[in-house]
C-alpha atoms as a PDB file:
ATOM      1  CA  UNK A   1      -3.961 -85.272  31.027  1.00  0.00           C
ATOM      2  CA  UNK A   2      -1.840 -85.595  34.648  1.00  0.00           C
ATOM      3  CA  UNK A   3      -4.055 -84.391  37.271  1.00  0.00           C
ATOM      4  CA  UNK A   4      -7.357 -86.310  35.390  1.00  0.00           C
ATOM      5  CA  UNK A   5      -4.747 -89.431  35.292  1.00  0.00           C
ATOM      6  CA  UNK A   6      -3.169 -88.868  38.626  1.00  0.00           C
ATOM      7  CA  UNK A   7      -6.800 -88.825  39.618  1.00  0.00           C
ATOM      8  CA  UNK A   8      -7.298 -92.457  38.640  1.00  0.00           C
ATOM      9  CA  UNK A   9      -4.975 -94.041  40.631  1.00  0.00           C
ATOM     10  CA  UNK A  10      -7.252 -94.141  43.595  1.00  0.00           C
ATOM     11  CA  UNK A  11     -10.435 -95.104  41.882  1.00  0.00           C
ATOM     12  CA  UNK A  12     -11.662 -98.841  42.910  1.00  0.00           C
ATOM     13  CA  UNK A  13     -15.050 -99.485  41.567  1.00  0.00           C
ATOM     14  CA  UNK A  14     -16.492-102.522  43.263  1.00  0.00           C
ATOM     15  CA  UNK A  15     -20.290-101.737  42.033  1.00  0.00           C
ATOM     16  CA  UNK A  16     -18.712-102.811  38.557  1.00  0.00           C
ATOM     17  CA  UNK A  17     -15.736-105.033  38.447  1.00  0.00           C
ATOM     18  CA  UNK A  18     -15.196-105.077  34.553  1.00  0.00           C
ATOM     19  CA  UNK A  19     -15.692-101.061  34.429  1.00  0.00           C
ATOM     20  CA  UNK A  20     -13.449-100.624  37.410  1.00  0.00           C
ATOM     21  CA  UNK A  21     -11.045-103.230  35.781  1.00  0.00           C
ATOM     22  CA  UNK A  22     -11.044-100.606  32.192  1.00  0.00           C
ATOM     23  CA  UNK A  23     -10.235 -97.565  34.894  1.00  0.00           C
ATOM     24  CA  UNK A  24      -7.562 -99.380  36.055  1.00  0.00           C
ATOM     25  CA  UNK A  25      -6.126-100.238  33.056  1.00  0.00           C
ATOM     26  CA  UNK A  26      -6.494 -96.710  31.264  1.00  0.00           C
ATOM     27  CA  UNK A  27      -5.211 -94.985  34.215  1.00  0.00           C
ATOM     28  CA  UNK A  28      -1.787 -97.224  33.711  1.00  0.00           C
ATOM     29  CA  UNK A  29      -2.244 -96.751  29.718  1.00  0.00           C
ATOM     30  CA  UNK A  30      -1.755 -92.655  29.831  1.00  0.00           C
ATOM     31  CA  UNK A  31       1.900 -93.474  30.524  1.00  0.00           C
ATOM     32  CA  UNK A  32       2.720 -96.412  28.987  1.00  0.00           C
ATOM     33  CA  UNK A  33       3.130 -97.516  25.444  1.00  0.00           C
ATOM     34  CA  UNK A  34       2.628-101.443  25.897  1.00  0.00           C
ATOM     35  CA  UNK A  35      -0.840-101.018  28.107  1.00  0.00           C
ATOM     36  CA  UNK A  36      -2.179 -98.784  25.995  1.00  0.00           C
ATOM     37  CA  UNK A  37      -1.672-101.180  23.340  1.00  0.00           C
ATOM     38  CA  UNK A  38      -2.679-103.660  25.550  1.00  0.00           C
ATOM     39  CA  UNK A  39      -6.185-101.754  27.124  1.00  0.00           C
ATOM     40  CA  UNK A  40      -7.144-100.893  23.202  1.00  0.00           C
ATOM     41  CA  UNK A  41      -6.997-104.344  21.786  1.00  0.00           C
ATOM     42  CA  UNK A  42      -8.738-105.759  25.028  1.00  0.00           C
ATOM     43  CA  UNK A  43     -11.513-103.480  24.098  1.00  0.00           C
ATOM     44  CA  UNK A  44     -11.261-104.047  20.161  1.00  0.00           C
ATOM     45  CA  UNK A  45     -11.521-107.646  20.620  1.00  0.00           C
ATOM     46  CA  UNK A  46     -14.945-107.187  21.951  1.00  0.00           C
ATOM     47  CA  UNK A  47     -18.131-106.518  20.364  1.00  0.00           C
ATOM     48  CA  UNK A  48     -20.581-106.606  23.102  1.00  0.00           C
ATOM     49  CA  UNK A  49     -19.424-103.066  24.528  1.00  0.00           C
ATOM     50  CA  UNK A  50     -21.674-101.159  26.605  1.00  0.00           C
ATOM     51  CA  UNK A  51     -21.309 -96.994  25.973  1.00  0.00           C
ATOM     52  CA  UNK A  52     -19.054 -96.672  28.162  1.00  0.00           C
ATOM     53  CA  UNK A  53     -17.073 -99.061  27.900  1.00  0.00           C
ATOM     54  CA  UNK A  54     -17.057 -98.262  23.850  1.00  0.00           C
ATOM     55  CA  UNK A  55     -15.926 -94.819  25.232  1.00  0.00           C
ATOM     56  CA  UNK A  56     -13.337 -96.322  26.613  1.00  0.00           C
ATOM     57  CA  UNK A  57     -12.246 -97.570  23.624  1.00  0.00           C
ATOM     58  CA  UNK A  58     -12.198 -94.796  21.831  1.00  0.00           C
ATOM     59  CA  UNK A  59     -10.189 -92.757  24.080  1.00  0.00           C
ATOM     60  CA  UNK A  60      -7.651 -95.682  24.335  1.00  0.00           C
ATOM     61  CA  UNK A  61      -7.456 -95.296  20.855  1.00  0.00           C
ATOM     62  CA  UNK A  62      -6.429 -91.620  20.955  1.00  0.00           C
ATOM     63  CA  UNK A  63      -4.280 -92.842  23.601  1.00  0.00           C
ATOM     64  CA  UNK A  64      -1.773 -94.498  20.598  1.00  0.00           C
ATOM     65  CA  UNK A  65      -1.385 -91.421  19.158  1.00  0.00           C
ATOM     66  CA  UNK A  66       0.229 -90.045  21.825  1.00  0.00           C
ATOM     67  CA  UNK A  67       3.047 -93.049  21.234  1.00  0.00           C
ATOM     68  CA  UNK A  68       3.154 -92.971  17.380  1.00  0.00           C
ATOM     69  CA  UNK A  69       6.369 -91.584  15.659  1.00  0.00           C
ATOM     70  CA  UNK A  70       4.511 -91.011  12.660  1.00  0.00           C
ATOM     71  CA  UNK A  71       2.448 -87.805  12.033  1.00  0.00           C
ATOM     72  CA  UNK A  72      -0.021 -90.069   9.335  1.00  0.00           C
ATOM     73  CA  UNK A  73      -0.054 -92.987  12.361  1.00  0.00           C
ATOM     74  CA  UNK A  74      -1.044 -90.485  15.039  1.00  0.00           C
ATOM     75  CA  UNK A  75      -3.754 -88.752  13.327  1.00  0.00           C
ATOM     76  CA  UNK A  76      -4.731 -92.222  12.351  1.00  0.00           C
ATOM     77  CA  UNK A  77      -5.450 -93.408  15.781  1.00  0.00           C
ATOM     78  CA  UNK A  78      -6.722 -89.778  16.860  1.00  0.00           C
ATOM     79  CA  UNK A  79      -9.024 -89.594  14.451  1.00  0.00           C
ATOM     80  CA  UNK A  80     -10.467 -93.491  14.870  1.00  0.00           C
ATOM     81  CA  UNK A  81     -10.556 -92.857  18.313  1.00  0.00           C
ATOM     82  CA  UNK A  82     -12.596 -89.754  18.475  1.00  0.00           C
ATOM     83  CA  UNK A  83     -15.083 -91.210  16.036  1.00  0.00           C
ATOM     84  CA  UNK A  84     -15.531 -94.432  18.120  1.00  0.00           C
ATOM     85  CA  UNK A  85     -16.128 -91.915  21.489  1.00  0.00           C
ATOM     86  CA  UNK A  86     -18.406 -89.568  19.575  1.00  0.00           C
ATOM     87  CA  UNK A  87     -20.332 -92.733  18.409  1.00  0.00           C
ATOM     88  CA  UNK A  88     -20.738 -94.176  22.429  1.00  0.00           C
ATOM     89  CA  UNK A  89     -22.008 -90.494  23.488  1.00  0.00           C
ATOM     90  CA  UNK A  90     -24.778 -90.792  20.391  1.00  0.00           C
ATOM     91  CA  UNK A  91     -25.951 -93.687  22.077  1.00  0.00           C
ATOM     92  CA  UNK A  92     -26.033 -92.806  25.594  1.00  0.00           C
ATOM     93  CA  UNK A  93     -26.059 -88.766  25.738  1.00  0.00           C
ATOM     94  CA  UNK A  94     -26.688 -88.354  29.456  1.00  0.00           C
ATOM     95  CA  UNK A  95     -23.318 -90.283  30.473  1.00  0.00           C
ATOM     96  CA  UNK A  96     -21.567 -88.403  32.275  1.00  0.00           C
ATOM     97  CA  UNK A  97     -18.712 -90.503  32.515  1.00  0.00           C
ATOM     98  CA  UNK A  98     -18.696 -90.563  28.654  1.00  0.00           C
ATOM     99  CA  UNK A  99     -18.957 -86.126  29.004  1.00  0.00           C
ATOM    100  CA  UNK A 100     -16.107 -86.885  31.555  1.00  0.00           C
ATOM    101  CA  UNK A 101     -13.795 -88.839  29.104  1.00  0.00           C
ATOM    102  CA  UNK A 102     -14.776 -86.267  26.247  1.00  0.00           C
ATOM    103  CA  UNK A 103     -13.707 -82.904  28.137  1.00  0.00           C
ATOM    104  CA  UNK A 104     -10.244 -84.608  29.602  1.00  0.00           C
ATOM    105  CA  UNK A 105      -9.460 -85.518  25.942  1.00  0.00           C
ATOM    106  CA  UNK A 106     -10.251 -81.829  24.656  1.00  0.00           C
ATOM    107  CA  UNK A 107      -8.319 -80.349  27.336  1.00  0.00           C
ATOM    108  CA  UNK A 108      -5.484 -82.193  26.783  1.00  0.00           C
ATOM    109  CA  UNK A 109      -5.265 -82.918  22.989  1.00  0.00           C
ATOM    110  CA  UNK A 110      -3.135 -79.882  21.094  1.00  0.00           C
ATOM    111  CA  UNK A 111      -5.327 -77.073  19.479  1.00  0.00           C
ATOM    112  CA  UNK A 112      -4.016 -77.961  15.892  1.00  0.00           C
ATOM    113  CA  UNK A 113      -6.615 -81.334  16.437  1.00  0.00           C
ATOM    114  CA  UNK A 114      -9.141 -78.590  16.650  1.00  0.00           C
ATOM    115  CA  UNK A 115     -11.344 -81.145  19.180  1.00  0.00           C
ATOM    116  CA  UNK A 116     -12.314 -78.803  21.430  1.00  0.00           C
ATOM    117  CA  UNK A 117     -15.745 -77.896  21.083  1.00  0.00           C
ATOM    118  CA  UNK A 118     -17.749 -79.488  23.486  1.00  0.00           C
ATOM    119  CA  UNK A 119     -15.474 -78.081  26.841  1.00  0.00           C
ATOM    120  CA  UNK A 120     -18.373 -75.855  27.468  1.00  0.00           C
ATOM    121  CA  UNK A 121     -21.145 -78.041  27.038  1.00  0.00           C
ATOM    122  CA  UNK A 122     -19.906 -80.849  28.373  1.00  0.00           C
ATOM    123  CA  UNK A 123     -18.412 -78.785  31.625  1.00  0.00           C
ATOM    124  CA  UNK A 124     -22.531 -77.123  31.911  1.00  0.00           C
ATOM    125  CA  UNK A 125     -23.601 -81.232  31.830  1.00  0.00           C
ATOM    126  CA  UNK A 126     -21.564 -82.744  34.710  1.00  0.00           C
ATOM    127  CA  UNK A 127     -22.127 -79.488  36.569  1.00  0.00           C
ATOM    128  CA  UNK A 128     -25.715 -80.272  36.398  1.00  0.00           C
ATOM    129  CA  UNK A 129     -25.612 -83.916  36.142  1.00  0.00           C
ATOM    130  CA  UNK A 130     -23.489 -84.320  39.317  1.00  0.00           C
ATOM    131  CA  UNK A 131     -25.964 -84.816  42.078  1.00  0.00           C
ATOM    132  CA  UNK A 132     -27.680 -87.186  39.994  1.00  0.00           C
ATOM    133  CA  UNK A 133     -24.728 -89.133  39.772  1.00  0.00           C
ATOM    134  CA  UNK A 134     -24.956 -92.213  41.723  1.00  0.00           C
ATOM    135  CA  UNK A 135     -21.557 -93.894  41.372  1.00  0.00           C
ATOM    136  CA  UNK A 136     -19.541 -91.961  44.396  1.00  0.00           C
ATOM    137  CA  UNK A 137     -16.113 -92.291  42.746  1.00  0.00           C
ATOM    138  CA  UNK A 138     -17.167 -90.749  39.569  1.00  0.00           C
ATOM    139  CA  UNK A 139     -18.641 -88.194  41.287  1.00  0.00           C
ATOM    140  CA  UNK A 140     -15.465 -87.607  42.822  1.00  0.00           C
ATOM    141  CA  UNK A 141     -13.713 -87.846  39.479  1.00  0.00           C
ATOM    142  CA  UNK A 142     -16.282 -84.855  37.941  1.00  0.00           C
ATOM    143  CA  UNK A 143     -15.444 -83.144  40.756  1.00  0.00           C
ATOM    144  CA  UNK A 144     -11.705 -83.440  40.633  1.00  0.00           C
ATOM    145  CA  UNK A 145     -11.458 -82.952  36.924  1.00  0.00           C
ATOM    146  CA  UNK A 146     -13.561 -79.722  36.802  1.00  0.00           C
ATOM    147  CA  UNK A 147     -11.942 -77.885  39.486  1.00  0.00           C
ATOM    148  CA  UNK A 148      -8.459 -79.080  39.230  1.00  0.00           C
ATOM    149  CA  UNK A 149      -8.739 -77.792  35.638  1.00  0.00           C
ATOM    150  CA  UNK A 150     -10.238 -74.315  37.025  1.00  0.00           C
ATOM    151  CA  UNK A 151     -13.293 -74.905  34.724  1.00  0.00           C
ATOM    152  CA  UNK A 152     -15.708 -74.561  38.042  1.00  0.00           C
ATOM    153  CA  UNK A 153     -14.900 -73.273  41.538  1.00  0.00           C
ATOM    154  CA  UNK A 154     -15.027 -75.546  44.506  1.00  0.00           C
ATOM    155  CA  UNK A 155     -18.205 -74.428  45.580  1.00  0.00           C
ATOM    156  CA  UNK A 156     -20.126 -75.548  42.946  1.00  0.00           C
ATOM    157  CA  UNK A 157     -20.503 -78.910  44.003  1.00  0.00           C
ATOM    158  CA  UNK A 158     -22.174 -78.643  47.217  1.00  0.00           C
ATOM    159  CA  UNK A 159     -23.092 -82.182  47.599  1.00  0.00           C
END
């Protein structure tokens, strides 16, 4: 997950404070134990979560695994967490920032989780989606995330 996290230390969303505020926080969360923690009960405590930010949720709570000692504890929270994602792209399909958190997590998780079966789709859908994209810095996240990982050449986002 380094050069999607790495990514999100420049991001500053002023078009929405509370979403920038999440990007923030996960982008600090990918690294540390306590924010993690901290970012996924933020979001649990709430029940009015848009898509997104329920996305953000759920990939918080995949986050804990990564901290867990415990096999049972980590597929716990992997498992919770991809539900609670999966659920937020039901509901809002044609998100690509919800397609954006989806791919990082399948290119990162290990193959035994076997959660990588939307790289291709989702990769085809922010391909496409990206110059419908209004939101500049997630446009520049899509961007960033697709070629850094060598899924798409440069060239295929000619603005």
């Amino acid at each position: 997950m380094m050069p999607f996290a790495a990514f999100f230390l420049i991001q500053v969303f002023a078009n929405n404070p509370e979403l920038s505020q999440v990007r923030h926080q996960y982008e600090k969360a990918i690294e540390n134990k306590a924010k993690a923690e901290a970012l996924y009960e933020s979001l649990e405590s709430r029940k009015d979560l848009s898509p997104t930010l329920q996305g953000y949720k759920g990939v918080s709570r995949m986050l804990l695994a990564k901290f867990a000692f415990n096999p049972y504890t980590k597929w716990n929270h992997f498992k919770a967490g991809r539900s609670i994602l999966e659920e937020a792209i039901q509901k809002d399909p044609k998100n690509p920032e919800l397609r954006l958190l989806r791919i990082s997590t399948q290119l990162n998780v290990p193959e035994i989780l076997e959660y990588s079966d939307n790289i291709e789709s989702d990769k085809k859908f922010l391909v496409s989606a990206y110059s419908g994209v209004a939101d500049p810095e997630l446009r520049k996240m899509i961007r960033y995330l697709l070629t850094s990982y060598k899924l798409v050449p440069e060239s295929a986002f000619q603005n």
